[in-house]
N, C-alpha and C. Protein backbone atom coordinates (compact mmCIF):
# COMPACT_ATOMS: atom_id res chain seq x y z
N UNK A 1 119.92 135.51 107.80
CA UNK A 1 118.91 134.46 107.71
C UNK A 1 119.15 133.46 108.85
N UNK A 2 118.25 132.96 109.27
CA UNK A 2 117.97 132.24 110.27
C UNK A 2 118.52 130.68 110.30
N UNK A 3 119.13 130.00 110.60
CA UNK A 3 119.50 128.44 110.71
C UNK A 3 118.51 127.63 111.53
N UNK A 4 117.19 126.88 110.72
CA UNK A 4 116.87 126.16 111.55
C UNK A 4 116.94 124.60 111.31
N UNK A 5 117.29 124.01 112.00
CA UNK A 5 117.11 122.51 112.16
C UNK A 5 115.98 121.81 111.62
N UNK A 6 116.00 121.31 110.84
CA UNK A 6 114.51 120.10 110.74
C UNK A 6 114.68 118.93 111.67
N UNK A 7 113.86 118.81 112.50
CA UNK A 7 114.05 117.78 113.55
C UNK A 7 113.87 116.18 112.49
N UNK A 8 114.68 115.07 112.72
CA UNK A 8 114.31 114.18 111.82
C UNK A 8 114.48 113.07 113.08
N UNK A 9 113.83 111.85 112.76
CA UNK A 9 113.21 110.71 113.40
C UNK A 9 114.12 109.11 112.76
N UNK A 10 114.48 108.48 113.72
CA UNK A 10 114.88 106.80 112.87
C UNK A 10 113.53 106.66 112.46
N UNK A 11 113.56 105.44 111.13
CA UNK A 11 112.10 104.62 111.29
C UNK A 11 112.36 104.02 111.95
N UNK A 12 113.04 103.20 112.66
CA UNK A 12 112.18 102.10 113.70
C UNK A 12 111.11 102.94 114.62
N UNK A 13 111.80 104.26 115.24
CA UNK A 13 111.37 105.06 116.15
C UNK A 13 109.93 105.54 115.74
N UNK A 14 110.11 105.74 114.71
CA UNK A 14 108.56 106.21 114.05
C UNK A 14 107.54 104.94 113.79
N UNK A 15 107.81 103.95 113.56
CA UNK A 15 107.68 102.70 113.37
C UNK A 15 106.80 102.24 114.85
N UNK A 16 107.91 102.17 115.48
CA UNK A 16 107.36 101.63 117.07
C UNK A 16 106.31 102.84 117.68
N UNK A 17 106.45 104.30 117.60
CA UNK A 17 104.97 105.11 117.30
C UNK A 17 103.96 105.04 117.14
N UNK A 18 104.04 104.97 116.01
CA UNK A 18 103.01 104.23 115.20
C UNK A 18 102.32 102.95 115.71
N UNK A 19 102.89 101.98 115.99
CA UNK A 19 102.51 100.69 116.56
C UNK A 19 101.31 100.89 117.36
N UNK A 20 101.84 102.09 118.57
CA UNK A 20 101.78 101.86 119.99
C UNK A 20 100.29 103.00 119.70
N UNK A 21 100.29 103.97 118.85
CA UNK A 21 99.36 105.28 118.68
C UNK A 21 98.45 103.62 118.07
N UNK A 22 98.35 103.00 117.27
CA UNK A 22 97.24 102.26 116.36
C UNK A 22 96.74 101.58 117.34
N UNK A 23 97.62 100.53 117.99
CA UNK A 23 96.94 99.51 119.21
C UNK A 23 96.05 100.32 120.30
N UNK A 24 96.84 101.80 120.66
CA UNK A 24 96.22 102.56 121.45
C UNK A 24 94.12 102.93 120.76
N UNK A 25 94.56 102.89 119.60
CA UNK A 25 92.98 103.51 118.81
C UNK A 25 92.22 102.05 118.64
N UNK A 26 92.42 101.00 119.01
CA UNK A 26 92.35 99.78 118.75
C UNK A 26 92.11 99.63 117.18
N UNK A 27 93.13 99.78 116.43
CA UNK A 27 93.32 99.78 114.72
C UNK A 27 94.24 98.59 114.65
N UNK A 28 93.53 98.40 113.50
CA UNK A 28 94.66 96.46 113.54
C UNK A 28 96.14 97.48 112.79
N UNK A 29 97.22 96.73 112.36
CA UNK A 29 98.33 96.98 111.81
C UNK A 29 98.11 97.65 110.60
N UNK A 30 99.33 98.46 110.04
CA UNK A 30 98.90 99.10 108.96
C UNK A 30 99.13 97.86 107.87
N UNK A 31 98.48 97.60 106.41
CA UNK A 31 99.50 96.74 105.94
C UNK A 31 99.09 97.60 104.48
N UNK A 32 100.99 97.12 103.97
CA UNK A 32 101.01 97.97 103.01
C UNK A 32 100.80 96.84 101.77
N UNK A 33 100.32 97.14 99.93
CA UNK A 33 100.18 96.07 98.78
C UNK A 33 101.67 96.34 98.44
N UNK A 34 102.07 95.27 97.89
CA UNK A 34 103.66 95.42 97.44
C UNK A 34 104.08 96.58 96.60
N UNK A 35 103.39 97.13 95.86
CA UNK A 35 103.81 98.20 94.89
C UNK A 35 104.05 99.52 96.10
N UNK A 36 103.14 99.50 96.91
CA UNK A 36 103.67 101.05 98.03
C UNK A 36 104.60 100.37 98.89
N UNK A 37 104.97 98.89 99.47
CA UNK A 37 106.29 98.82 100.25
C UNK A 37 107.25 98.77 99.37
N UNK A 38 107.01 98.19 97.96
CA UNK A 38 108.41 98.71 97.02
C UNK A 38 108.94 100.00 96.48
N UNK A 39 107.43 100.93 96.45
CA UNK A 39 107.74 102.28 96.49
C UNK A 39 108.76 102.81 97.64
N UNK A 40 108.47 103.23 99.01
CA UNK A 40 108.90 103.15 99.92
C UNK A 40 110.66 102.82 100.35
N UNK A 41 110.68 101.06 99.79
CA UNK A 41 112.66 100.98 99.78
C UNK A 41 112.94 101.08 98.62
N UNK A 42 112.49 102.02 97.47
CA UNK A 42 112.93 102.22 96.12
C UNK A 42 114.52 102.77 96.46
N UNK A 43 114.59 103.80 97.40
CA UNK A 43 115.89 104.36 97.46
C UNK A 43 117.02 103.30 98.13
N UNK A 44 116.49 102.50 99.00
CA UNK A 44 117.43 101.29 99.37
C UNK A 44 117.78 100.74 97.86
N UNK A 45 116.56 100.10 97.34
CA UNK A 45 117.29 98.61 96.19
C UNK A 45 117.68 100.00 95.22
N UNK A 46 117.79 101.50 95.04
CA UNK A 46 118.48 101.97 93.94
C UNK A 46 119.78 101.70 94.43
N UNK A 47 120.05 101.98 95.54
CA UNK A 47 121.67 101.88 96.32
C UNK A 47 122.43 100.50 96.32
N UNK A 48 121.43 99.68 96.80
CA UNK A 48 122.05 98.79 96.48
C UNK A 48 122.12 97.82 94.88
N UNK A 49 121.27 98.20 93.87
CA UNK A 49 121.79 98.13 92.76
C UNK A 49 122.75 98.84 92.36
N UNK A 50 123.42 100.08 92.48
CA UNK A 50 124.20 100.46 92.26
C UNK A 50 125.15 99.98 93.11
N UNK A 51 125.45 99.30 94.09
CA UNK A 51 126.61 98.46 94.48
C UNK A 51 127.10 97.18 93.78
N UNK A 52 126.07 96.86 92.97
CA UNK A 52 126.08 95.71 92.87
C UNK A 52 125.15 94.65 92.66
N UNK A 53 123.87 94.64 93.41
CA UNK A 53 123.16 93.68 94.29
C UNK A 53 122.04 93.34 93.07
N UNK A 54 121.69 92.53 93.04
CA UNK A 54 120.62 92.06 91.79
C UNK A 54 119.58 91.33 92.55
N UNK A 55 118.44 92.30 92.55
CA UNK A 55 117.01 92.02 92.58
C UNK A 55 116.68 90.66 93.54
N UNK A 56 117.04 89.82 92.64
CA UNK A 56 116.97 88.35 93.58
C UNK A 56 118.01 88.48 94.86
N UNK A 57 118.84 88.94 95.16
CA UNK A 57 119.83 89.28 96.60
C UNK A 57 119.17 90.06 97.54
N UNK A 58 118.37 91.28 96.66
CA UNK A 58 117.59 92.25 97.53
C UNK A 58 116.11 91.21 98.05
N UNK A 59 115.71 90.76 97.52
CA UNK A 59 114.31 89.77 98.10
C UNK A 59 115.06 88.90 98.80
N UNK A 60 116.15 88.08 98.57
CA UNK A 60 116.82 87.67 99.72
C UNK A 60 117.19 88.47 101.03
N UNK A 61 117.64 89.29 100.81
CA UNK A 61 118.15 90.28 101.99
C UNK A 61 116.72 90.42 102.77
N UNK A 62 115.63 91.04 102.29
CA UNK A 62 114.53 91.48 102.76
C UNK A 62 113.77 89.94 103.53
N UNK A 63 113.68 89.14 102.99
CA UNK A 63 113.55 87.72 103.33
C UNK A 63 113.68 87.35 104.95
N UNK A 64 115.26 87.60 104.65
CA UNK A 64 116.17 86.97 105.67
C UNK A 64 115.99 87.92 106.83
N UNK A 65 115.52 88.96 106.20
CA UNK A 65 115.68 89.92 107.64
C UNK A 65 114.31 90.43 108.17
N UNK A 66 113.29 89.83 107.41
CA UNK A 66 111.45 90.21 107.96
C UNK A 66 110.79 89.20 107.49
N UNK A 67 109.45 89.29 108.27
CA UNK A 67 108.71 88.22 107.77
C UNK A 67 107.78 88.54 106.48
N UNK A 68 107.98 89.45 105.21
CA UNK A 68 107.83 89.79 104.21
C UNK A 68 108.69 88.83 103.48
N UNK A 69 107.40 88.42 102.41
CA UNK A 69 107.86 87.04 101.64
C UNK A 69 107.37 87.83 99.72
N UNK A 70 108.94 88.28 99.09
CA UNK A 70 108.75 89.30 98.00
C UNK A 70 109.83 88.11 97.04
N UNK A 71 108.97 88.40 95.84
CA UNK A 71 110.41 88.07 94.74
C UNK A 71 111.03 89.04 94.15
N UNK A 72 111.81 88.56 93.42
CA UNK A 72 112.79 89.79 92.50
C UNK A 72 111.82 89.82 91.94
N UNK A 73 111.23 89.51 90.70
CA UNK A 73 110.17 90.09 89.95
C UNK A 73 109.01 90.92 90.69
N UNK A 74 108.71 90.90 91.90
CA UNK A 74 107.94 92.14 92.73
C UNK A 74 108.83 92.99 92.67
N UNK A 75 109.98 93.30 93.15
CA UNK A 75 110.59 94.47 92.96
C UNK A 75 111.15 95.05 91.80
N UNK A 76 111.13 94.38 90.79
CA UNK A 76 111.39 94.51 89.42
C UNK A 76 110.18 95.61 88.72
N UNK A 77 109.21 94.65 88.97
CA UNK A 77 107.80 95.29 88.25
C UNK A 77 107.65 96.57 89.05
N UNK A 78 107.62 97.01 90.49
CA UNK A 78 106.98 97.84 91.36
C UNK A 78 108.41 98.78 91.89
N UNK A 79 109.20 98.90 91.66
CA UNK A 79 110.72 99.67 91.77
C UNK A 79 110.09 101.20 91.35
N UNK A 80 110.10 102.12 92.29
CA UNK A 80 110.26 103.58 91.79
C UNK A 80 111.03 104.59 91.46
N UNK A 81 111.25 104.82 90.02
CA UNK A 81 112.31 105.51 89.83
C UNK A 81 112.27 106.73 90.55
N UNK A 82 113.79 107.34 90.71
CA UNK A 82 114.21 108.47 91.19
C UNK A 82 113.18 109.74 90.86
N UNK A 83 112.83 109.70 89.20
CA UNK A 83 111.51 110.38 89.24
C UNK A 83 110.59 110.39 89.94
N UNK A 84 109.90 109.52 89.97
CA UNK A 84 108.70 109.10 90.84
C UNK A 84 108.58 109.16 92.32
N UNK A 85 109.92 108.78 92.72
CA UNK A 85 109.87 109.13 94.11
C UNK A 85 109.84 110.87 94.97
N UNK A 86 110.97 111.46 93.74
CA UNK A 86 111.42 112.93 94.18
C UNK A 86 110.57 113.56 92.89
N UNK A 87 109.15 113.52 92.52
CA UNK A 87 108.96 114.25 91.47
C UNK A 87 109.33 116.08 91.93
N UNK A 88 109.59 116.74 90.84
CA UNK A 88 109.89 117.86 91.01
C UNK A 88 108.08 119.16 91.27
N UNK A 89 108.97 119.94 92.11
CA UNK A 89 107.49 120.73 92.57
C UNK A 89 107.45 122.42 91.32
């Protein structure tokens, strides 16, 4: 059997792509409603709840580091479980 590679991408890299393909189509920015950007870092805040980190630290963290303005109760209510994210095929 054959060994092949899945080629995989950073997001920023895909990110800055994206940017440059939308401005190119003259398309304003994508913007996402909080329930699909909390979908999305569900697997971050699972990790870092399991370190430790409580909801209000993670909207801090996210805060401090973008101009996305979230509370713990957004990520509370809109958090996708491991189900939901990896449903089975």
């Amino acid at each position: 059997m054959e060994n092949q590679s899945v080629k995989t991408y950073p997001v920023e890299q895909a990110v800055r792509a994206q940017k440059a393909l939308r401005e190119a189509a003259g398309l304003m920015p994508e913007m996402f409603p909080v329930q699909a950007f909390v979908g999305m870092i569900s697997d971050e805040i699972e990790a870092l709840r399991s370190s430790g980190k409580t909801d209000d630290q993670i909207a801090a963290l996210i805060m401090a580091n973008s101009s996305i303005q979230i509370t713990a109760s957004e990520i509370t209510e809109n958090y996708a479980s491991p189900e939901e994210r990896h449903p089975e095929h």
